[in-house]
C-alpha atoms as a PDB file:
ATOM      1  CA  UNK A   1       4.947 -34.240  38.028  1.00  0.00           C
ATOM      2  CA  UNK A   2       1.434 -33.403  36.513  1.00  0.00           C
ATOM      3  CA  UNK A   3       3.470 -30.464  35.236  1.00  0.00           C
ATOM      4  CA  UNK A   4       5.589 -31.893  33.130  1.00  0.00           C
ATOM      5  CA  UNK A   5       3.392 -34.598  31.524  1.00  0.00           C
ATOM      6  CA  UNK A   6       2.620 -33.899  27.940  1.00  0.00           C
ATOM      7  CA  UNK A   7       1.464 -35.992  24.744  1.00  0.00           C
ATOM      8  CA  UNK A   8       4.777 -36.730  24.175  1.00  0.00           C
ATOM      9  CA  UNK A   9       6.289 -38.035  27.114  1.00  0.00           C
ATOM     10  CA  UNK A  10       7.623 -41.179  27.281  1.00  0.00           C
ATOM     11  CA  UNK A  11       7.001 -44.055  29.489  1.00  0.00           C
ATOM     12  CA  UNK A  12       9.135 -46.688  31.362  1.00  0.00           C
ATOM     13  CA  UNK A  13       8.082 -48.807  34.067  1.00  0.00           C
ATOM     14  CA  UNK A  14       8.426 -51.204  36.408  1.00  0.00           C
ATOM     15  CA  UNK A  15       7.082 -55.299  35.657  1.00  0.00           C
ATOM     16  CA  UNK A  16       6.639 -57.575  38.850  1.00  0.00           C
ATOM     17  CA  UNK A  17       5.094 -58.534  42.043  1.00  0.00           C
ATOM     18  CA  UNK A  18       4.384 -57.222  44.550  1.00  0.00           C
ATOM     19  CA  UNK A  19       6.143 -54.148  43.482  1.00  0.00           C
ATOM     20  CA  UNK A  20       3.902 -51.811  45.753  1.00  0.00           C
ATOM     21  CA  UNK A  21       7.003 -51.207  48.130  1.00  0.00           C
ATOM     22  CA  UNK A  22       9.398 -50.443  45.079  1.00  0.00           C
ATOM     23  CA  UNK A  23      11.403 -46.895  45.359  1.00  0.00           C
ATOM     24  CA  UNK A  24      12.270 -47.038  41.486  1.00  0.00           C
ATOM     25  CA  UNK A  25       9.846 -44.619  40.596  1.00  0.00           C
ATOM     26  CA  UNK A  26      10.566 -41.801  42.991  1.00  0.00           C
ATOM     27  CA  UNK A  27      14.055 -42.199  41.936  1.00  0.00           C
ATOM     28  CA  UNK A  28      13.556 -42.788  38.472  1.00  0.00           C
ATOM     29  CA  UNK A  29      11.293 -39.878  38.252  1.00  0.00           C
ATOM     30  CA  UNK A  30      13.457 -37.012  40.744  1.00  0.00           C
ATOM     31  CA  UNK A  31      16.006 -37.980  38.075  1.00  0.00           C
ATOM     32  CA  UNK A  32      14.163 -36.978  34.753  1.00  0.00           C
ATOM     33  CA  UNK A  33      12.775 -33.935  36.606  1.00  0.00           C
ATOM     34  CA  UNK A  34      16.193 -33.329  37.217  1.00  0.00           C
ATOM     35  CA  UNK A  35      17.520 -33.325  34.137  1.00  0.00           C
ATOM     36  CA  UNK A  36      14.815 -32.131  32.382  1.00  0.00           C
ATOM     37  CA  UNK A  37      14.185 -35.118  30.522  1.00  0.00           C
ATOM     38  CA  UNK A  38      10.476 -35.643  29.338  1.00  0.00           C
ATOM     39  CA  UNK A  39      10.024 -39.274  30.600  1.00  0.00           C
ATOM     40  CA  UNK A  40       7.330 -40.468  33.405  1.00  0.00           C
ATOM     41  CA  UNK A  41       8.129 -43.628  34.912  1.00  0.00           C
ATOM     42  CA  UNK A  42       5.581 -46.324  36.583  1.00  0.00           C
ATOM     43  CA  UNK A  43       5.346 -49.627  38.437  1.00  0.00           C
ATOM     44  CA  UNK A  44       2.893 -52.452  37.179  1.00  0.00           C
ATOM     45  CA  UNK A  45       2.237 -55.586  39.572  1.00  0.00           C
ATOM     46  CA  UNK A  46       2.692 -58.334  36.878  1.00  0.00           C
ATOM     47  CA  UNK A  47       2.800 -61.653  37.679  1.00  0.00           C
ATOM     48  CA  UNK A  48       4.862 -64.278  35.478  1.00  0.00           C
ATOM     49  CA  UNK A  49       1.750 -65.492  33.511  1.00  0.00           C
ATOM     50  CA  UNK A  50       1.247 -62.038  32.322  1.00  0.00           C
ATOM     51  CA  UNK A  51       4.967 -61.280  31.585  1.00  0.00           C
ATOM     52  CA  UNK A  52       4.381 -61.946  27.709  1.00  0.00           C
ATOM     53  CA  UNK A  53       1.546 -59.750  27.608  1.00  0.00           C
ATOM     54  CA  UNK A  54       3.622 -57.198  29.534  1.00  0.00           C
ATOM     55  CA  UNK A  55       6.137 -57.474  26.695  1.00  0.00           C
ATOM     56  CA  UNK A  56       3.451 -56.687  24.425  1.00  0.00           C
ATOM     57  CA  UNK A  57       2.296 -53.772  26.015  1.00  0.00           C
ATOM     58  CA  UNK A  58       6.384 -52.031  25.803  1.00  0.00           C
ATOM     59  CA  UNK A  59       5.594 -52.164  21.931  1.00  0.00           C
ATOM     60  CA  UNK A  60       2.244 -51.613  21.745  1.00  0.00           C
ATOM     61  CA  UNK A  61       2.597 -48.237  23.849  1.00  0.00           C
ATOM     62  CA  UNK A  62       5.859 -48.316  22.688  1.00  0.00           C
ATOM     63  CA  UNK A  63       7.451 -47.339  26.130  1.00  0.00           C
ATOM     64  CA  UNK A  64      11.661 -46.741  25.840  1.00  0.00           C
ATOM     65  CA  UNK A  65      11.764 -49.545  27.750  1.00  0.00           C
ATOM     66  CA  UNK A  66      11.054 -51.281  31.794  1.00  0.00           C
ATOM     67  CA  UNK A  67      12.694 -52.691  34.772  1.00  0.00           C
ATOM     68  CA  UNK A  68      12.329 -56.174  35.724  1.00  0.00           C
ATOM     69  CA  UNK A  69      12.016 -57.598  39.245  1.00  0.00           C
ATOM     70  CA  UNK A  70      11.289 -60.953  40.770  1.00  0.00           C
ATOM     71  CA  UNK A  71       9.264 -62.955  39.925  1.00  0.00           C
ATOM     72  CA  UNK A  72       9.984 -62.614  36.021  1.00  0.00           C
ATOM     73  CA  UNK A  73      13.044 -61.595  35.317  1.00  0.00           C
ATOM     74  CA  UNK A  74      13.698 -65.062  33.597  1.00  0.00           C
ATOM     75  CA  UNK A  75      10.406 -65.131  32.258  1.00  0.00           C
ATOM     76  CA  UNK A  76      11.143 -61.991  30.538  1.00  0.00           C
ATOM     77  CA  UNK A  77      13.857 -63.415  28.342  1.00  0.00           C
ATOM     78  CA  UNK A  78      11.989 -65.642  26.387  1.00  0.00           C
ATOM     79  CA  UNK A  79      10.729 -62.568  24.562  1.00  0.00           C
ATOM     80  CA  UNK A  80      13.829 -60.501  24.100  1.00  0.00           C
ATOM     81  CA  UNK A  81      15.150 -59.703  20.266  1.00  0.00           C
ATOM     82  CA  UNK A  82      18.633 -59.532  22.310  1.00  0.00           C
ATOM     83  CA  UNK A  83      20.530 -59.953  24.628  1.00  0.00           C
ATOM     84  CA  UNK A  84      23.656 -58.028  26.697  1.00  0.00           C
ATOM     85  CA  UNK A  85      26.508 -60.844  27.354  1.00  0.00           C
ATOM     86  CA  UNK A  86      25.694 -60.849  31.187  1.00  0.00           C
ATOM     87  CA  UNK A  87      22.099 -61.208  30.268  1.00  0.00           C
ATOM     88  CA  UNK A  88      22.676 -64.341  27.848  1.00  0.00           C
ATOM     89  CA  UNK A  89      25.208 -65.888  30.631  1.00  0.00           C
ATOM     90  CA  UNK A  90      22.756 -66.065  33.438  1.00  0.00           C
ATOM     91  CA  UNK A  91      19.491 -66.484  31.540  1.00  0.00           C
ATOM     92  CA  UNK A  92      17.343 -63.414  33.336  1.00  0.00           C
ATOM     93  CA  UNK A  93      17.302 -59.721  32.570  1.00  0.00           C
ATOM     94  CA  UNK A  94      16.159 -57.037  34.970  1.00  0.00           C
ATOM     95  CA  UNK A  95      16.511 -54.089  32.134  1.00  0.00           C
ATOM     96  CA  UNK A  96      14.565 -54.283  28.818  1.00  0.00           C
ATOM     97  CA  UNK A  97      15.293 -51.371  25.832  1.00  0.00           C
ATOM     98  CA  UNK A  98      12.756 -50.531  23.407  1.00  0.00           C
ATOM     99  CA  UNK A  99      14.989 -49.776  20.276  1.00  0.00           C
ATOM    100  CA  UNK A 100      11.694 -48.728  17.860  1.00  0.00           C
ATOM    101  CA  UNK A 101      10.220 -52.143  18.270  1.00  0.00           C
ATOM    102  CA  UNK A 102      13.591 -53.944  19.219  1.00  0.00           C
ATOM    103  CA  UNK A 103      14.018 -55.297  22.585  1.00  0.00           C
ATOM    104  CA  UNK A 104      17.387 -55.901  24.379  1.00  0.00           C
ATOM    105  CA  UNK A 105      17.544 -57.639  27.736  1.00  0.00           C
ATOM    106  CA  UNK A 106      20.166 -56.536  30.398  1.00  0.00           C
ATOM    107  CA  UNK A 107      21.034 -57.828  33.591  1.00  0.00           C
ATOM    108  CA  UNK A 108      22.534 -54.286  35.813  1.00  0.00           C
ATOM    109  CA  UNK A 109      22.975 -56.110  39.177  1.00  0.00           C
ATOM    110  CA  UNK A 110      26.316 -56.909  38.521  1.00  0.00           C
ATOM    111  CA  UNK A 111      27.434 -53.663  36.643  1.00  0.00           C
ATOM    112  CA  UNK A 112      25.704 -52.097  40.116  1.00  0.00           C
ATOM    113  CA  UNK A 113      28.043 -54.565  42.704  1.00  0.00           C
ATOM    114  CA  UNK A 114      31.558 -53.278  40.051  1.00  0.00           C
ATOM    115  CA  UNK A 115      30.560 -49.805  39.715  1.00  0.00           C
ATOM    116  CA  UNK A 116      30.167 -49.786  43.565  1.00  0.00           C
ATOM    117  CA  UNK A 117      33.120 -50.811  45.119  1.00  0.00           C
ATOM    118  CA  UNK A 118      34.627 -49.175  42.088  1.00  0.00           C
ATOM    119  CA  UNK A 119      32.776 -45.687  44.053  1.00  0.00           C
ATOM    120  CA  UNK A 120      34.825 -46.937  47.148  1.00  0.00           C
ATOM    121  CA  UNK A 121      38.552 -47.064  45.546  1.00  0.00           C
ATOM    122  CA  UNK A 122      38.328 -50.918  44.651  1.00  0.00           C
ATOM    123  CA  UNK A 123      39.048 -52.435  41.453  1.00  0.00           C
ATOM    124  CA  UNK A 124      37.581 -56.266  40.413  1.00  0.00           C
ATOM    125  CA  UNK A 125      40.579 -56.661  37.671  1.00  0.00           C
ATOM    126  CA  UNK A 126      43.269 -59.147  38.922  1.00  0.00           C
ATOM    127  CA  UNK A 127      41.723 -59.714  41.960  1.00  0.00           C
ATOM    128  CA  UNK A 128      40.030 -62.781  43.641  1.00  0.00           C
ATOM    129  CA  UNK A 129      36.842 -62.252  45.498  1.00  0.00           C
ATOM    130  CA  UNK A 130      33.842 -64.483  47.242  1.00  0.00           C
ATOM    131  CA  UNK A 131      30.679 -65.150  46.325  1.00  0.00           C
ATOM    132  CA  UNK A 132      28.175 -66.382  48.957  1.00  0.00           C
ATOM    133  CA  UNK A 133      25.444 -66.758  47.209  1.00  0.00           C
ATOM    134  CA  UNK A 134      23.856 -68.935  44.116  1.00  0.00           C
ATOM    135  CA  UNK A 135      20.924 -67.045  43.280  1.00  0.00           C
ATOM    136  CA  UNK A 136      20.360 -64.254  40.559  1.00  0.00           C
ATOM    137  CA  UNK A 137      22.119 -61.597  42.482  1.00  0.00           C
ATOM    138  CA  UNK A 138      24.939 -63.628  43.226  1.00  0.00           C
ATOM    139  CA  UNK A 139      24.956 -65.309  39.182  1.00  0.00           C
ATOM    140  CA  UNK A 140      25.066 -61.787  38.537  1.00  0.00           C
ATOM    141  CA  UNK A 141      27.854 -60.375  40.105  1.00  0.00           C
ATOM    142  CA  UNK A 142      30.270 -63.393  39.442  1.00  0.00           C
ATOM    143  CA  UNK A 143      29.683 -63.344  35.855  1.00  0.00           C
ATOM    144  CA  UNK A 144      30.104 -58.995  35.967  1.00  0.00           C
ATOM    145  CA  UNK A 145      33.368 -59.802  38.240  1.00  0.00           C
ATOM    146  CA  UNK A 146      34.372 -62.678  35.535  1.00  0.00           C
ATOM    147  CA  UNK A 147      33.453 -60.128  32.497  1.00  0.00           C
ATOM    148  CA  UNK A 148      35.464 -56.919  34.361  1.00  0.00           C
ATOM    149  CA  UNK A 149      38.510 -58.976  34.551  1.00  0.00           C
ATOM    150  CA  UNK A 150      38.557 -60.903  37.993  1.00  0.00           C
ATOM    151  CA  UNK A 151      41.537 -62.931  38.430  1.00  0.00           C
ATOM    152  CA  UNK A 152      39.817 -66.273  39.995  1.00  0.00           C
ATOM    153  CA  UNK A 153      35.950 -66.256  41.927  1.00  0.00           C
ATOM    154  CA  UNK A 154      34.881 -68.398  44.391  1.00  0.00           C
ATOM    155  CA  UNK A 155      31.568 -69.348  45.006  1.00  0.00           C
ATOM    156  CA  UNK A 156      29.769 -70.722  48.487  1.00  0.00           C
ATOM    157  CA  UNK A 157      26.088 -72.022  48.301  1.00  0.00           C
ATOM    158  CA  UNK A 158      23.585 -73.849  50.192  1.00  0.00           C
ATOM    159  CA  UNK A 159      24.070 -77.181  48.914  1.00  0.00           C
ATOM    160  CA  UNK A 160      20.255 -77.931  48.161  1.00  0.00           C
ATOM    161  CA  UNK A 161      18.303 -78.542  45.283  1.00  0.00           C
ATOM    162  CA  UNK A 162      19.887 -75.205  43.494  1.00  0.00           C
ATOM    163  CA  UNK A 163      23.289 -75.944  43.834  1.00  0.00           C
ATOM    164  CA  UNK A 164      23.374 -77.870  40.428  1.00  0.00           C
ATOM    165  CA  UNK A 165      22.135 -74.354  39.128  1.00  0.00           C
ATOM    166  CA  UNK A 166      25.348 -72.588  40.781  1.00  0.00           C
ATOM    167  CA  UNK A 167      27.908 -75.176  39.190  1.00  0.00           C
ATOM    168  CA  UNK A 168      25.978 -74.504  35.581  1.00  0.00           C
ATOM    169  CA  UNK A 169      26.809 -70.988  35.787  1.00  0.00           C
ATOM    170  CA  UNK A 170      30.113 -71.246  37.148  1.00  0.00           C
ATOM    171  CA  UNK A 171      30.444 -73.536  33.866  1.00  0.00           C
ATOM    172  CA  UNK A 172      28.604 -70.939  31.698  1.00  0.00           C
ATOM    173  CA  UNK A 173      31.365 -68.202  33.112  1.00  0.00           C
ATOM    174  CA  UNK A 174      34.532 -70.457  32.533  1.00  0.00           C
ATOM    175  CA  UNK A 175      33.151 -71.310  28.837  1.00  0.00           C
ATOM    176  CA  UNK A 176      32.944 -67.306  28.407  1.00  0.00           C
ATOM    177  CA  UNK A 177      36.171 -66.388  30.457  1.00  0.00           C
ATOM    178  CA  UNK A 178      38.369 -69.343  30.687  1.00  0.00           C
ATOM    179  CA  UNK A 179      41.187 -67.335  32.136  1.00  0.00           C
ATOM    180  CA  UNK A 180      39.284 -66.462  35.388  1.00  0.00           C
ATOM    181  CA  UNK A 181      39.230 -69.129  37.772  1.00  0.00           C
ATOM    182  CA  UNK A 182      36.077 -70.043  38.898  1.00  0.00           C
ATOM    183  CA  UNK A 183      35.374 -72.660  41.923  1.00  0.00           C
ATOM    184  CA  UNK A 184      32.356 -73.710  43.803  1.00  0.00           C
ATOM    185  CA  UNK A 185      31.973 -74.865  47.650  1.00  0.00           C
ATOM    186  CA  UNK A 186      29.064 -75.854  49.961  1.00  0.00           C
ATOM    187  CA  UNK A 187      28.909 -72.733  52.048  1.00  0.00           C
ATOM    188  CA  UNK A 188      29.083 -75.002  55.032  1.00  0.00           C
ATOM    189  CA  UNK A 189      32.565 -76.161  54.273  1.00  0.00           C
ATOM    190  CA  UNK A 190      33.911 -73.562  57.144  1.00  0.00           C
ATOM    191  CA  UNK A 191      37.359 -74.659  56.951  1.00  0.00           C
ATOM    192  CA  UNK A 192      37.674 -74.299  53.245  1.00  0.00           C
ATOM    193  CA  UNK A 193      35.704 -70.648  53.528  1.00  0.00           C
ATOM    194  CA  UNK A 194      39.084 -69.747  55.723  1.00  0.00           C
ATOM    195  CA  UNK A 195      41.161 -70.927  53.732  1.00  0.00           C
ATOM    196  CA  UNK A 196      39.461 -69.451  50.716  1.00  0.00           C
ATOM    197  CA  UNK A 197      38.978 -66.203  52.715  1.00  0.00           C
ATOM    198  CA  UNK A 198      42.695 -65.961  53.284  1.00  0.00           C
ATOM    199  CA  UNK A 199      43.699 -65.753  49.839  1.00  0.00           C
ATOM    200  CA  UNK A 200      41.397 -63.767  48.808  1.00  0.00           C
ATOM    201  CA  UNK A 201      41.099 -59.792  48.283  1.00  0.00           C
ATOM    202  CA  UNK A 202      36.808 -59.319  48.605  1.00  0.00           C
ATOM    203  CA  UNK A 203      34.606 -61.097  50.417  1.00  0.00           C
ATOM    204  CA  UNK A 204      30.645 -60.562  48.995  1.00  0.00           C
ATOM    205  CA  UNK A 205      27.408 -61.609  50.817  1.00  0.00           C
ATOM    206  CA  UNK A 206      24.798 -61.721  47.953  1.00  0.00           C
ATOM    207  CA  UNK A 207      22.440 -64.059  50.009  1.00  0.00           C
ATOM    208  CA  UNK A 208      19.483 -62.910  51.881  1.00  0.00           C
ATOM    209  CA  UNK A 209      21.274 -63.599  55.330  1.00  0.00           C
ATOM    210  CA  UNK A 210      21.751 -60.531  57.050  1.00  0.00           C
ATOM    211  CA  UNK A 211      18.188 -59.054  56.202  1.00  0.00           C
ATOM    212  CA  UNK A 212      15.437 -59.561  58.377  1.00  0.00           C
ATOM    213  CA  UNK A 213      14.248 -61.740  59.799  1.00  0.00           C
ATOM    214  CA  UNK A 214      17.882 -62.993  59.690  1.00  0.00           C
ATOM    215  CA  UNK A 215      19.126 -59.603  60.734  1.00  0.00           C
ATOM    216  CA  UNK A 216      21.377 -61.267  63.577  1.00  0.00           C
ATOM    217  CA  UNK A 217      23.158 -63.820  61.321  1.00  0.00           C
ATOM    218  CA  UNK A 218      26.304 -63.718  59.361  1.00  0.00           C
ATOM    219  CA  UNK A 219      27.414 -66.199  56.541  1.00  0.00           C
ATOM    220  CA  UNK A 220      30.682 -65.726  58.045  1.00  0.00           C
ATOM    221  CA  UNK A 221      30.440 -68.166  61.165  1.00  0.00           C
ATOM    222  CA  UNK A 222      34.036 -67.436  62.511  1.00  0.00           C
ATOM    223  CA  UNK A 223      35.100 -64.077  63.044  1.00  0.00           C
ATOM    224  CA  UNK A 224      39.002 -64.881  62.801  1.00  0.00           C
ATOM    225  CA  UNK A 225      38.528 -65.295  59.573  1.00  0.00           C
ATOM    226  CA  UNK A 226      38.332 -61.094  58.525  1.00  0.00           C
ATOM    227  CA  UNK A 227      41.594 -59.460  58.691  1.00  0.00           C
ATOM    228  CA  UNK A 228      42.715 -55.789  57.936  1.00  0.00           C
ATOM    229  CA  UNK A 229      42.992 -55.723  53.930  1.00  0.00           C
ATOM    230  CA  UNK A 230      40.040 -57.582  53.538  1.00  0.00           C
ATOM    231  CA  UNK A 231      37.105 -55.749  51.272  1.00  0.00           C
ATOM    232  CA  UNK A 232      34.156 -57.070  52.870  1.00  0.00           C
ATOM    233  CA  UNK A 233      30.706 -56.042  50.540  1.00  0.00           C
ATOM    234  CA  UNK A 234      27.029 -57.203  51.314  1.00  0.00           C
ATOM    235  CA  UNK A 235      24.447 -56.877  49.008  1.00  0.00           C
ATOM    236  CA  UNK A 236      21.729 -56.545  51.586  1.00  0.00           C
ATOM    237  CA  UNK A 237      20.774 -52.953  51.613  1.00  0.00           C
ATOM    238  CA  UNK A 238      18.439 -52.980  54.567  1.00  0.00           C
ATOM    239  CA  UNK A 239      19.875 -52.733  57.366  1.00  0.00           C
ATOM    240  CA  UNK A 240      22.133 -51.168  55.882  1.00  0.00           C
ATOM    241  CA  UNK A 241      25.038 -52.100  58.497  1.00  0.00           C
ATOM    242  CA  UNK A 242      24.274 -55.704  58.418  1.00  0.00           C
ATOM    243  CA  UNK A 243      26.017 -58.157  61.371  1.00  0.00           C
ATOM    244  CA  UNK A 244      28.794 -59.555  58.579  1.00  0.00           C
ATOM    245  CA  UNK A 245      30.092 -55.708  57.801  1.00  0.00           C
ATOM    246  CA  UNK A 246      29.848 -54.820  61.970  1.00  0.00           C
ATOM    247  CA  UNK A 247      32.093 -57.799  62.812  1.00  0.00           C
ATOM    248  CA  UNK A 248      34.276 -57.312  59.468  1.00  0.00           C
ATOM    249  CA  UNK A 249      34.514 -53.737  60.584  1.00  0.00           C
ATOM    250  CA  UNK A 250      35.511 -54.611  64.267  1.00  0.00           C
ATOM    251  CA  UNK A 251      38.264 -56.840  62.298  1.00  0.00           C
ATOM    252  CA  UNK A 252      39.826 -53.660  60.679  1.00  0.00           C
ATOM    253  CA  UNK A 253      38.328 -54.690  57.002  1.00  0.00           C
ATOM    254  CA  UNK A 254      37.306 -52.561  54.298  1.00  0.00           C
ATOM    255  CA  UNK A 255      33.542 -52.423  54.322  1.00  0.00           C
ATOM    256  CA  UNK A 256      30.742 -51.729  51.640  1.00  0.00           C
ATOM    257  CA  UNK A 257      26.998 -51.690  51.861  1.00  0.00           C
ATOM    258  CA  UNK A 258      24.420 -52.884  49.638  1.00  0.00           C
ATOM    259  CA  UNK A 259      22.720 -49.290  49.385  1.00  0.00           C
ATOM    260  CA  UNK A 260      25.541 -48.025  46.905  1.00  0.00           C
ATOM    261  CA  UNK A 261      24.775 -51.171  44.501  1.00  0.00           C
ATOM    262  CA  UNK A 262      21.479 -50.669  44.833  1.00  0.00           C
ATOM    263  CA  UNK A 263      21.907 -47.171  43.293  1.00  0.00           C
ATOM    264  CA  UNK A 264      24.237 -47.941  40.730  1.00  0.00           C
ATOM    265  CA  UNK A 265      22.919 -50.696  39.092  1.00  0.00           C
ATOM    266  CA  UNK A 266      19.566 -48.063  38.561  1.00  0.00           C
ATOM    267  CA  UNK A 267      21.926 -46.044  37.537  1.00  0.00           C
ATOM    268  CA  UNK A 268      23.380 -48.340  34.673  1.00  0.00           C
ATOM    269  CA  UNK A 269      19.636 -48.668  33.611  1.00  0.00           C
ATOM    270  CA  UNK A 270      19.073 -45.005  33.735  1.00  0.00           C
ATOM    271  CA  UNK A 271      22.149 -44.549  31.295  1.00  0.00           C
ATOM    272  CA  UNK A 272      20.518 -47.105  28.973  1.00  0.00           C
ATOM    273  CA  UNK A 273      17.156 -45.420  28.929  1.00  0.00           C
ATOM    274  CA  UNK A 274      18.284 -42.360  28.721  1.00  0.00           C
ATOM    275  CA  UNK A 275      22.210 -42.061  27.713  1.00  0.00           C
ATOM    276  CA  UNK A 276      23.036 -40.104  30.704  1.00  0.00           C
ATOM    277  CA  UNK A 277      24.263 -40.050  33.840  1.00  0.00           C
ATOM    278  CA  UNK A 278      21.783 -40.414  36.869  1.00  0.00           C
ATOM    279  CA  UNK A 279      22.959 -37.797  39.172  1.00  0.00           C
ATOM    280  CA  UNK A 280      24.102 -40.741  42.168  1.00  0.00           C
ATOM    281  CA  UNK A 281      25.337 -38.840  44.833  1.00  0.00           C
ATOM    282  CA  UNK A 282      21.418 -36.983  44.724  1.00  0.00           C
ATOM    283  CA  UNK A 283      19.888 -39.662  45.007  1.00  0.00           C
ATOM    284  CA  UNK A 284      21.840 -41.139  47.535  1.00  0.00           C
ATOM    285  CA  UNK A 285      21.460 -38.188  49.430  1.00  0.00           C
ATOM    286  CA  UNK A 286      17.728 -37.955  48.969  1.00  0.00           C
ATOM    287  CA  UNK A 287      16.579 -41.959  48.857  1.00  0.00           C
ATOM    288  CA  UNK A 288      19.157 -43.106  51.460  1.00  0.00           C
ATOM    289  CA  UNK A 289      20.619 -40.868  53.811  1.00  0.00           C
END
């Protein structure tokens, strides 16, 4: 890399914490190499107090823009200029774009979960899929499913003391999209998850069950409810054969790993950086085989 630093390259980074364990910038970085692009990319541990400052720095230093990861990706939109209509919808960004002092916030988790199973041969438009989940992975990909044309979503959370924060987005996404039918459940409703299940063409696990230490759980309790047809997609990455797409696979579904939305939604923030195409099956190839 030392290389191909000059006075002129440009920086993006990485805001967060921790953010030691992040891959973004080997991946970010193989890719400008790549494609000869003169951009260096870095990871900063920033924790939420600091996030404003953080913002600060992107103009001062006037980097093309950053990644955001937990713990301040809603932080981080209190300082934006703009905001994508995902973004705006769910109230966090994970993207920021330095347009020569101008600052747009995106949110590429969802683009990452469509662009996906779109990579497998499956198409969100007209169809009706399940969301286990409530947090901002999950708010993500229903309002990216709502926004790509999904004909009805539903939604199973922990009924806790977040579930009032799943029924305001599910609100926020009917206001937007009023044609897609959106519903929410208590994910421990297993009777209506069947019957939900069976009408429905994709099944999505965007909780943390499945990933350690909850590596031998499923939010699926009941195996009868898979059948062949079914696209069954988890957005844990690691394993990357969690126990929901083993027993969904056993059942003769269609199955998807988290790894691929992983990649693409870096690779919807590497075509707003840069306005090209991250080479995906390279970095697949390299960063997850």
């Amino acid at each position: 890399m030392e290389k191909r630093i000059s006075g002129k390259t440009g920086l993006l980074g990485l805001i967060g914490s921790p953010v030691g364990h992040s891959g973004s910038p080997a991946m970010y970085n193989y890719c400008f190499e790549k494609l000869g692009l003169d951009y260096a990319y870095l990871a900063f541990d920033i924790k939420v107090e600091e996030v404003e400052k953080a913002i600060d720095a992107i103009k001062t230093f006037r980097m093309r823009g950053c990644n955001v990861t937990m713990p301040c990706k809603n932080e981080a939109v209190k300082y934006m200029d703009e905001l994508s209509p995902a973004a705006r919808i769910i109230g966090a960004v994970n993207t920021i774009v330095n347009e020569n002092g101008r600052l747009t916030g995106h949110i590429t988790d969802g683009q990452g979960f469509v662009d996906n199973l779109r990579d497998h041969g499956v198409e969100i438009t007209g169809k009706k899929i399940i969301v286990c989940g409530g947090g901002g992975a999950a708010a993500a990909i229903q309002v990216q499913c709502a926004l790509e044309g999904a004909r009805e979503i539903s939604v199973f959370n922990i009924k806790d003391a977040f579930f009032e924060r799943t029924l305001q987005t599910a609100g926020k996404i009917r206001q937007e999209k009023p044609e897609c039918v959106v519903n929410v459940y208590d994910i421990a409703d297993n009777e209506k998850m069947r019957e939900e299940i069976a009408s429905s063409d994709i099944l999505a696990n965007a909780t943390i069950v499945g990933m350690k230490p909850m590596d031998q759980e499923s939010v699926v309790k009941d195996v009868t409810m898979f059948r062949p047809g079914l696209v069954v997609v988890d957005a844990v990455y690691n394993p990357k054969e969690t126990k929901m797409l083993r027993e969904a696979k056993a059942a003769g579904c269609t199955c998807i790993d988290g790894q691929g939305m992983l990649v693409w939604q870096g690779a919807e923030a590497f075509k707003l950086y840069t306005g090209q195409e991250m080479p995906v099956q390279e970095v697949k190839e390299l960063f997850f085989s």
